[in-house]
Protein backbone atom coordinates (compact mmCIF):
# COMPACT_ATOMS: atom_id res chain seq x y z
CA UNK A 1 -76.45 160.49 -50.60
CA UNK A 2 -78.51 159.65 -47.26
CA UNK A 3 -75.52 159.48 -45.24
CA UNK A 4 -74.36 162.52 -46.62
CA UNK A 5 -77.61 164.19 -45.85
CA UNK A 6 -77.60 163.27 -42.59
CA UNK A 7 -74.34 164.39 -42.11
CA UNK A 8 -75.41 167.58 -43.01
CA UNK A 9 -78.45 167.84 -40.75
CA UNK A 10 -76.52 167.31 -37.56
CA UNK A 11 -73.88 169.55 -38.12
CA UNK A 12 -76.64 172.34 -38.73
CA UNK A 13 -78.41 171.08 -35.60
CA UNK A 14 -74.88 171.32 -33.76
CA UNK A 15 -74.52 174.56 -35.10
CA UNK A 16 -77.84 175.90 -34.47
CA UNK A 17 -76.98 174.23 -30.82
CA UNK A 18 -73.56 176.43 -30.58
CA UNK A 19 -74.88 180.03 -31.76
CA UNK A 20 -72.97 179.03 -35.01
CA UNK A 21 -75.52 179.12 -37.71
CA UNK A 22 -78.49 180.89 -38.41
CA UNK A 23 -81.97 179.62 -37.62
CA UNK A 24 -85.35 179.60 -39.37
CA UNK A 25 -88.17 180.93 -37.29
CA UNK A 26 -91.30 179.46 -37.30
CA UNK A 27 -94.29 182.62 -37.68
CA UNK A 28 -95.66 183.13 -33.83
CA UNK A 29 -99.60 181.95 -34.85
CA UNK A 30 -97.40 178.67 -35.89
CA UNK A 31 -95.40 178.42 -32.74
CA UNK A 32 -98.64 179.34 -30.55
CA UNK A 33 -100.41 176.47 -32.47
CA UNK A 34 -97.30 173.92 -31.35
CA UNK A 35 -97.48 175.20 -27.69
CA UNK A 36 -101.24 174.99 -27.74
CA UNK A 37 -100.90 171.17 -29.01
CA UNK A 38 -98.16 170.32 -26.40
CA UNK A 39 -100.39 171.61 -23.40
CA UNK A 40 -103.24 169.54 -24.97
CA UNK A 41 -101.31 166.35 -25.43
CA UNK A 42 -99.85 166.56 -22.26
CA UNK A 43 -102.83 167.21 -19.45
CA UNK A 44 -104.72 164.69 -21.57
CA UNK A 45 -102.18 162.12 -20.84
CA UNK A 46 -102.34 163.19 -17.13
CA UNK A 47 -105.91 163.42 -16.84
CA UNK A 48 -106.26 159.92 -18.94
CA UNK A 49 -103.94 158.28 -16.59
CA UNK A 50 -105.56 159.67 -13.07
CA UNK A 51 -108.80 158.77 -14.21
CA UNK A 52 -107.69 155.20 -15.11
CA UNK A 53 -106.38 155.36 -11.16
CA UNK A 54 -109.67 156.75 -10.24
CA UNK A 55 -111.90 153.83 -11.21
CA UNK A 56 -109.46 150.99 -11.15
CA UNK A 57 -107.10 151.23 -8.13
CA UNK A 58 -105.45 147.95 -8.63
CA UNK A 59 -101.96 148.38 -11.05
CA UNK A 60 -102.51 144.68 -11.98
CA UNK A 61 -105.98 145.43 -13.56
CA UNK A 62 -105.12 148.24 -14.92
CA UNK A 63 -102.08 146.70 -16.75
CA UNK A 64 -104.12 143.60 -17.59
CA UNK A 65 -106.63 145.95 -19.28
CA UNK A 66 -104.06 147.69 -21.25
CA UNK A 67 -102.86 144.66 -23.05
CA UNK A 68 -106.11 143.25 -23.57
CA UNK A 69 -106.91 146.72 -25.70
CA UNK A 70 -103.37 146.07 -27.18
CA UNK A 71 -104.38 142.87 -28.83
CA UNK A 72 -107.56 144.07 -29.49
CA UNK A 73 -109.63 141.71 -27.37
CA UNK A 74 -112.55 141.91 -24.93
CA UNK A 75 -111.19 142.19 -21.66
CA UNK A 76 -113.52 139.43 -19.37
CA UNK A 77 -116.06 140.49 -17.27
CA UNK A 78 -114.36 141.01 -13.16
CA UNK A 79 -116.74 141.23 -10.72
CA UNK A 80 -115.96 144.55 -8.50
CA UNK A 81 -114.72 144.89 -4.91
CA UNK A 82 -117.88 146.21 -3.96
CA UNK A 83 -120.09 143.00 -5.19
CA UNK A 84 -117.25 140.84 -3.76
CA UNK A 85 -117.58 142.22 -0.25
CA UNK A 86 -121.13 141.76 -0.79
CA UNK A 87 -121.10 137.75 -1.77
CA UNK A 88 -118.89 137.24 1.14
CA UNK A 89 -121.72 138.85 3.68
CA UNK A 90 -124.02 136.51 1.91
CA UNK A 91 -121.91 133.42 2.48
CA UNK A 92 -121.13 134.55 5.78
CA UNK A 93 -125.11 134.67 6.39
CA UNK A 94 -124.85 131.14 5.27
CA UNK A 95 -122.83 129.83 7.84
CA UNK A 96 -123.85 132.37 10.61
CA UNK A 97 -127.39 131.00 9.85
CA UNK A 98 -129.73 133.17 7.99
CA UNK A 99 -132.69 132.98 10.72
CA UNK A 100 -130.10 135.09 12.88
CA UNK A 101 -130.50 138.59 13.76
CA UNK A 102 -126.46 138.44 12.41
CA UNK A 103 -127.08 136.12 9.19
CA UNK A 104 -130.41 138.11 8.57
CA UNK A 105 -128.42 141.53 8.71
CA UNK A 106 -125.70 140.42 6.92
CA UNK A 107 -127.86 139.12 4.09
CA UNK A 108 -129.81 142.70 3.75
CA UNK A 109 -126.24 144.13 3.80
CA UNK A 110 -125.24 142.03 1.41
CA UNK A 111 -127.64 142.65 -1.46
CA UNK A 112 -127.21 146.23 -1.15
CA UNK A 113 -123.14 145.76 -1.65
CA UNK A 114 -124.22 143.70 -4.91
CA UNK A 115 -126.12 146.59 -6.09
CA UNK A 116 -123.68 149.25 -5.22
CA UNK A 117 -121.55 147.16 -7.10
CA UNK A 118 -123.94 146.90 -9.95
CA UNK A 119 -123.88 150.58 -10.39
CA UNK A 120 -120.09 150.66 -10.55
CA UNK A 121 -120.17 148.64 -13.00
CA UNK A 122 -122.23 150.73 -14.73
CA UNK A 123 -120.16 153.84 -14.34
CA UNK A 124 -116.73 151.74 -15.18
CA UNK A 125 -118.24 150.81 -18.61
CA UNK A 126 -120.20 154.31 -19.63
CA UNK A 127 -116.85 155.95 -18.63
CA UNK A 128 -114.76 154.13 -20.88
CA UNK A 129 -116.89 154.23 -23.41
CA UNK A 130 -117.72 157.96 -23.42
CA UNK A 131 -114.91 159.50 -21.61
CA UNK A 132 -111.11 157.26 -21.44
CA UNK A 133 -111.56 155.71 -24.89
CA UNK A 134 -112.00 159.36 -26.90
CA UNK A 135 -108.80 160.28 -24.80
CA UNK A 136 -106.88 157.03 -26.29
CA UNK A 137 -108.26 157.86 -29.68
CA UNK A 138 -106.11 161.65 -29.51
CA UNK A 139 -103.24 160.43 -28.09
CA UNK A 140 -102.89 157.19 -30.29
CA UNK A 141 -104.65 158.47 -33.37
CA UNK A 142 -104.83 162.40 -34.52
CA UNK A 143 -101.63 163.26 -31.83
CA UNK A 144 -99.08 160.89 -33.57
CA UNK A 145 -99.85 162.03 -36.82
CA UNK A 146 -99.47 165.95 -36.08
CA UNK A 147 -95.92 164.28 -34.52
CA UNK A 148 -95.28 162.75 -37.75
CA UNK A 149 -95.74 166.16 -39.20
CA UNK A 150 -94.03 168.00 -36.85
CA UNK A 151 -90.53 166.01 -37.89
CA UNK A 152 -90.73 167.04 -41.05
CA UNK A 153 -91.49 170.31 -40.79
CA UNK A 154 -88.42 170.46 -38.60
CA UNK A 155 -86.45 168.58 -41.55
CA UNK A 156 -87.20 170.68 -44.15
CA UNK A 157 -86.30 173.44 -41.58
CA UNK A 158 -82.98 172.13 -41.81
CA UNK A 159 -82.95 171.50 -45.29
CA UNK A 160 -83.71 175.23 -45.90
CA UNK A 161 -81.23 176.81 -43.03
CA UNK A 162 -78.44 174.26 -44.83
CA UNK A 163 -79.40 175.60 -48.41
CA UNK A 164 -79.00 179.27 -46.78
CA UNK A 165 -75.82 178.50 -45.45
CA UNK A 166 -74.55 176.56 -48.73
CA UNK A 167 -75.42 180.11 -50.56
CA UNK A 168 -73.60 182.20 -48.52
CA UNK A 169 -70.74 180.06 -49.12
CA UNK A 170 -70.74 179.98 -52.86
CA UNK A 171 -67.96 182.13 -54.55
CA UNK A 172 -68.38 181.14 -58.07
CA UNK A 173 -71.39 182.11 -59.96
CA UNK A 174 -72.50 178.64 -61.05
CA UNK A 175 -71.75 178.08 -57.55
CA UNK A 176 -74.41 180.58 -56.70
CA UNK A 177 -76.84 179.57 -59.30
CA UNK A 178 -77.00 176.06 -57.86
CA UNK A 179 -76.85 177.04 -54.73
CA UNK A 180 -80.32 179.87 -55.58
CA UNK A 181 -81.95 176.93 -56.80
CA UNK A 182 -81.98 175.07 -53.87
CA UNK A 183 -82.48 177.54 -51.63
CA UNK A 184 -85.68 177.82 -53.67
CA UNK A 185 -87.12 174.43 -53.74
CA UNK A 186 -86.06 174.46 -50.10
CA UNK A 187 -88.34 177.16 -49.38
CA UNK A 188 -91.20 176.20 -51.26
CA UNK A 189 -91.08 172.29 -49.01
CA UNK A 190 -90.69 174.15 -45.83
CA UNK A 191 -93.80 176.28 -46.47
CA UNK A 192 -96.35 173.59 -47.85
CA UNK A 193 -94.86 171.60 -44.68
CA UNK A 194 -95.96 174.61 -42.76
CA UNK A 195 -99.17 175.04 -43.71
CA UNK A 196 -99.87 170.86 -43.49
CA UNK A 197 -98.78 171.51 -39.87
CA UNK A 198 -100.66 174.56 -39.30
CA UNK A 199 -103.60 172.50 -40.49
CA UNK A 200 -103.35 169.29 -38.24
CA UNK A 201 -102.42 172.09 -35.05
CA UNK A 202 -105.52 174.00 -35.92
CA UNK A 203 -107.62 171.22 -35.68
CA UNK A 204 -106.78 171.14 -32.18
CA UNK A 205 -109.30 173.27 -31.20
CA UNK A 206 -111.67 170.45 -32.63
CA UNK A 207 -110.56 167.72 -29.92
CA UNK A 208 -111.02 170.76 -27.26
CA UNK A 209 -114.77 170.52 -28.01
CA UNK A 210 -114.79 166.46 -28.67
CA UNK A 211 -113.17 166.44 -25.24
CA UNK A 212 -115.72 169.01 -23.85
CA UNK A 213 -118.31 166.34 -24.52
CA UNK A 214 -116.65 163.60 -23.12
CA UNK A 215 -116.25 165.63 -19.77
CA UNK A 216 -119.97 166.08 -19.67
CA UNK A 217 -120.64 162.41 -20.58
CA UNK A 218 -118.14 161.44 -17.64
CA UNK A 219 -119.72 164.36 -15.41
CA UNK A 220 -123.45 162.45 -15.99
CA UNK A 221 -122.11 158.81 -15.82
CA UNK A 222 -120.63 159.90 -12.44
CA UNK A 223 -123.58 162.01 -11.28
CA UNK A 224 -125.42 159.06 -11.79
CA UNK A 225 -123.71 156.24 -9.83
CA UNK A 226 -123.73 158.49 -7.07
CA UNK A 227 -127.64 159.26 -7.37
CA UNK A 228 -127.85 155.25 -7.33
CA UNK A 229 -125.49 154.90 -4.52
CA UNK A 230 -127.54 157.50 -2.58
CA UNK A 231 -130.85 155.50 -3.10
CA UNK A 232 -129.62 152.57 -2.58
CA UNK A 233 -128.32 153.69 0.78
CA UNK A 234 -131.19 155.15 1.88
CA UNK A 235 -133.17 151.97 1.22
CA UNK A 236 -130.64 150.26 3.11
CA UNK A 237 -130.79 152.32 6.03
CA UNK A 238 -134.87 152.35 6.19
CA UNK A 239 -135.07 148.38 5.68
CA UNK A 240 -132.34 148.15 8.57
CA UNK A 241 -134.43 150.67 11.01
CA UNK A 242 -137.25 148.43 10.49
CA UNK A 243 -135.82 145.75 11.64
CA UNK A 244 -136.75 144.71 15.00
CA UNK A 245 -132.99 143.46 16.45
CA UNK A 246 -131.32 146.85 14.55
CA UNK A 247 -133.99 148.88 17.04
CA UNK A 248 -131.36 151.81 18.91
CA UNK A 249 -132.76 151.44 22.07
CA UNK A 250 -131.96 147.87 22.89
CA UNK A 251 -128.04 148.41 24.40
CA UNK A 252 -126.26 144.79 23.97
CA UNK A 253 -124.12 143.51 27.26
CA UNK A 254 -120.66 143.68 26.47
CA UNK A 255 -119.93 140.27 27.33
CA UNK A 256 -123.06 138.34 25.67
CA UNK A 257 -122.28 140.34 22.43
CA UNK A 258 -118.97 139.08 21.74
CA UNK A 259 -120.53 135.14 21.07
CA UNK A 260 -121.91 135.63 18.05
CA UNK A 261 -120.59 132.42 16.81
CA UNK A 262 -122.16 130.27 19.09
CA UNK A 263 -122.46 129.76 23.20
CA UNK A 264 -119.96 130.25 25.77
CA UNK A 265 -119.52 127.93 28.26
CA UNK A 266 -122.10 128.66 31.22
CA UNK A 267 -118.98 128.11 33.70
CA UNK A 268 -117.16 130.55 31.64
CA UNK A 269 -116.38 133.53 34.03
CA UNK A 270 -116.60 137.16 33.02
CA UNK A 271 -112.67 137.79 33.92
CA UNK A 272 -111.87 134.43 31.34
CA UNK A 273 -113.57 136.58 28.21
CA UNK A 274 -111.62 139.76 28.21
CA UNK A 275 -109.48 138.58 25.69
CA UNK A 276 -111.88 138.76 23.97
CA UNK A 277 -113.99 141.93 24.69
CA UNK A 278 -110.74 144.31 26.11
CA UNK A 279 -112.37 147.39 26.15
CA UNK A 280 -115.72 146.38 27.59
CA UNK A 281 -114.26 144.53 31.06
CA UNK A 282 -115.09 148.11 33.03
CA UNK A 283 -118.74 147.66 32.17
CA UNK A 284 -119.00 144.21 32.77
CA UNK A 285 -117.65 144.85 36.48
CA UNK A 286 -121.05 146.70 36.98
CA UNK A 287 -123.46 144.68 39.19
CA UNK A 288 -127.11 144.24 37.71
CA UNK A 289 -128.84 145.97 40.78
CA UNK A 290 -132.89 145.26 40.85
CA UNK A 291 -134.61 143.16 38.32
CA UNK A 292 -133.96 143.89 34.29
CA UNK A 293 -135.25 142.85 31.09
CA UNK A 294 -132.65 140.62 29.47
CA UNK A 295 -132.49 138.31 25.76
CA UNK A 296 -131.67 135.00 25.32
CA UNK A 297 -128.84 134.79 22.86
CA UNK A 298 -128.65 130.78 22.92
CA UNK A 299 -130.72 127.90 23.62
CA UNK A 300 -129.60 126.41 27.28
CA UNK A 301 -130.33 123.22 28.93
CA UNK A 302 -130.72 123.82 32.76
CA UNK A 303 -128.64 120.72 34.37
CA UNK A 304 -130.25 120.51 37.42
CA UNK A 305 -133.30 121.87 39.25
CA UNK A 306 -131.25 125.07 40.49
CA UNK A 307 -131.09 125.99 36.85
CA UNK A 308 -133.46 127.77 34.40
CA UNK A 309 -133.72 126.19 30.60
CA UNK A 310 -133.52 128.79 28.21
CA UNK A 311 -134.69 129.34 24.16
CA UNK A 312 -133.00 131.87 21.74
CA UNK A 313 -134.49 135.29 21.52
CA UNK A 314 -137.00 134.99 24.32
CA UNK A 315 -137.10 137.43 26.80
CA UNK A 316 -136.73 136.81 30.75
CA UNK A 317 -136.30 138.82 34.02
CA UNK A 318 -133.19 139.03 35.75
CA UNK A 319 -131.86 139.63 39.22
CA UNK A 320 -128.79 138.79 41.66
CA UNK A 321 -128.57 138.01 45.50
CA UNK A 322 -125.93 138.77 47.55
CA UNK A 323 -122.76 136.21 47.59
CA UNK A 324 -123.93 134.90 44.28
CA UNK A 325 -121.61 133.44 42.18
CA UNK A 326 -121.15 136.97 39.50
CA UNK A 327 -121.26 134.55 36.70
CA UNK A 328 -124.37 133.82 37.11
CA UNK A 329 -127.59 135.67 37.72
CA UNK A 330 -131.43 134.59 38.77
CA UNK A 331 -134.06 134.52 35.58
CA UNK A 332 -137.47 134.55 35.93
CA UNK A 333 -140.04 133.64 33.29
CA UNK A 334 -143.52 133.43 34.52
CA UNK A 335 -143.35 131.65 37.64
CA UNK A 336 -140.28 129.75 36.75
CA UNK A 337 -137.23 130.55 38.31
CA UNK A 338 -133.78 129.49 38.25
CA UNK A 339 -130.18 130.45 37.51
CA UNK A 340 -129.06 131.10 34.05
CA UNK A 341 -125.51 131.88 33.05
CA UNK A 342 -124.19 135.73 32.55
CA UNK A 343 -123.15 134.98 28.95
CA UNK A 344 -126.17 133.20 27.79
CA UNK A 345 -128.16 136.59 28.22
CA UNK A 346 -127.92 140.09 26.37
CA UNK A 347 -128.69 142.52 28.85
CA UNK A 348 -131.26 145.83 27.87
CA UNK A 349 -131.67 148.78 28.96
């Protein structure tokens, strides 16, 4: 009898298909409601899938994640790119030495990365709670059952276009009778089908509003991380402005700057660092004419009486003479005097 039912059903479909048999129409409030439901089910799928993109970039995470809420299990805490980059300025600032203008920096840097991260985190988890998770709960929940309903309504659609046919192929009056009675339980499926459908579609102007709220829990979640991320950054900028080596006005040689992690050689020349410092080699070609205020980036032991010892961050006077050796230039602290090597020094302004 099933087979023979289903036999039935596609040749009515293929009919239907061809121009070959007549078709039930659904009323236009129904077939509004069904368009309605489609444009609903499918910009929520969009939307739900961009904003997945949005706050987790990575395709591995996100697929991780999805399997995790598959099986129903709490996916483990992952520690963001944000606080990453900041634990890796901190262990830099480690090895760089924290006492250093650089390890000092990097450490203020740091924390603030940790709590931009921190508010990320925040927004990741309020999001999914108020926002992605309601989304899943349509498509997964109330959307699969109006699909359930949908089939059937379109089955007993058939049911009643076949009974319709059957009729107008009876000859004989018991033929007919049958064929009447059918047509009549037929009807009476397809419209109590109907109306379950009509139900489930009109409730989705129920999710419209549930959604409504989710957009304005997502809007505040958002507005929020971004409020943090501005405060944050403006603490981050103040606390660096107050610090005494981020001051604008001291302008860094561009050969001394490039050693940050540790001392050159003092016999290294200026021409032997461009590999290092490319785009700087015009300026270092400039002579230091007169006497200028220069810092000691690294302690230096003066090996013989011609040259000037040196301590980190101190400040001394420099100068050159003519037919001086361009690597090197004459300090003065106090009344000591003596040569000190070109990349031992940060020259200011």
């Amino acid at each position: 009898v099933l087979q023979r039912h289903s036999i039935f059903f596609s040749s009515q479909f293929t009919e239907e298909k061809l121009g070959q048999a007549e078709k039930t129409e659904l009323d236009p409030h129904l077939e509004n409601l069904i368009t309605r439901a489609d444009s609903t089910k499918n910009w929520t799928e969009k939307i739900l899938r961009q904003t997945e993109v949005l706050l987790q970039p990575n395709p591995s995470a996100r697929i991780e994640e999805f399997i995790y809420d598959k099986l129903d299990k709490k996916l483990p805490s992952r520690t963001t790119n944000t606080e990453l980059l900041g634990q890796y300025m901190l262990e830099a600032a480690n090895e760089f030495g924290p006492g250093t203008p650089y390890g000092s920096t990097l450490i203020t840097v740091g924390e603030y990365q940790k709590r931009l991260g921190g508010a990320e985190r925040d927004l990741l988890q309020a999001s999914a709670v108020g926002f992605l998770t309601p989304l899943r709960n349509f498509l997964e929940g109330d959307w699969r059952t109006i699909s359930k309903e949908r089939r059937l309504l379109e089955n007993r659609r058939l049911d009643l276009d076949i009974c319709k046919a059957r009729l107008k192929k009876a000859k004989l009056a018991e033929a007919k009778a049958a064929a009447e009675h059918e047509l009549r339980v037929a009807q009476a499926e397809f419209d109590r089908q109907a109306e379950v459908t009509k139900l489930l579609l009109e409730g989705i102007g129920s999710t419209h509003l549930n959604h409504l709220r989710c957009l304005q829990d997502f809007a505040e979640a958002q507005a929020t991380y971004y409020a943090q991320c501005h405060h944050h950054m403006q603490d981050l900028q103040r606390e660096l402005s107050s610090t005494p080596h981020s001051a604008p006005v001291v302008c860094p040689d561009p050969v001394s700057s490039a050693f940050l992690s540790g001392p050159p050689s003092p016999g290294a020349s200026v021409s032997s660092l461009s590999s290092q410092r490319p785009l700087a080699m015009e300026q270092t070609q400039l002579p230091v004419t007169g006497t200028r205020k220069a810092k000691v980036l690294y302690d230096y032991e003066g090996h013989d009486g011609t040259e000037l010892s040196l301590l980190a961050d101190e400040l001394i006077t420099v100068h050159t003479v003519p037919g001086m050796d361009p690597d090197w230039l004459i300090g003065e602290r106090g009344n000591q005097k003596g040569k000190v090597p070109v990349t031992y020094l940060e020259l200011l302004s």
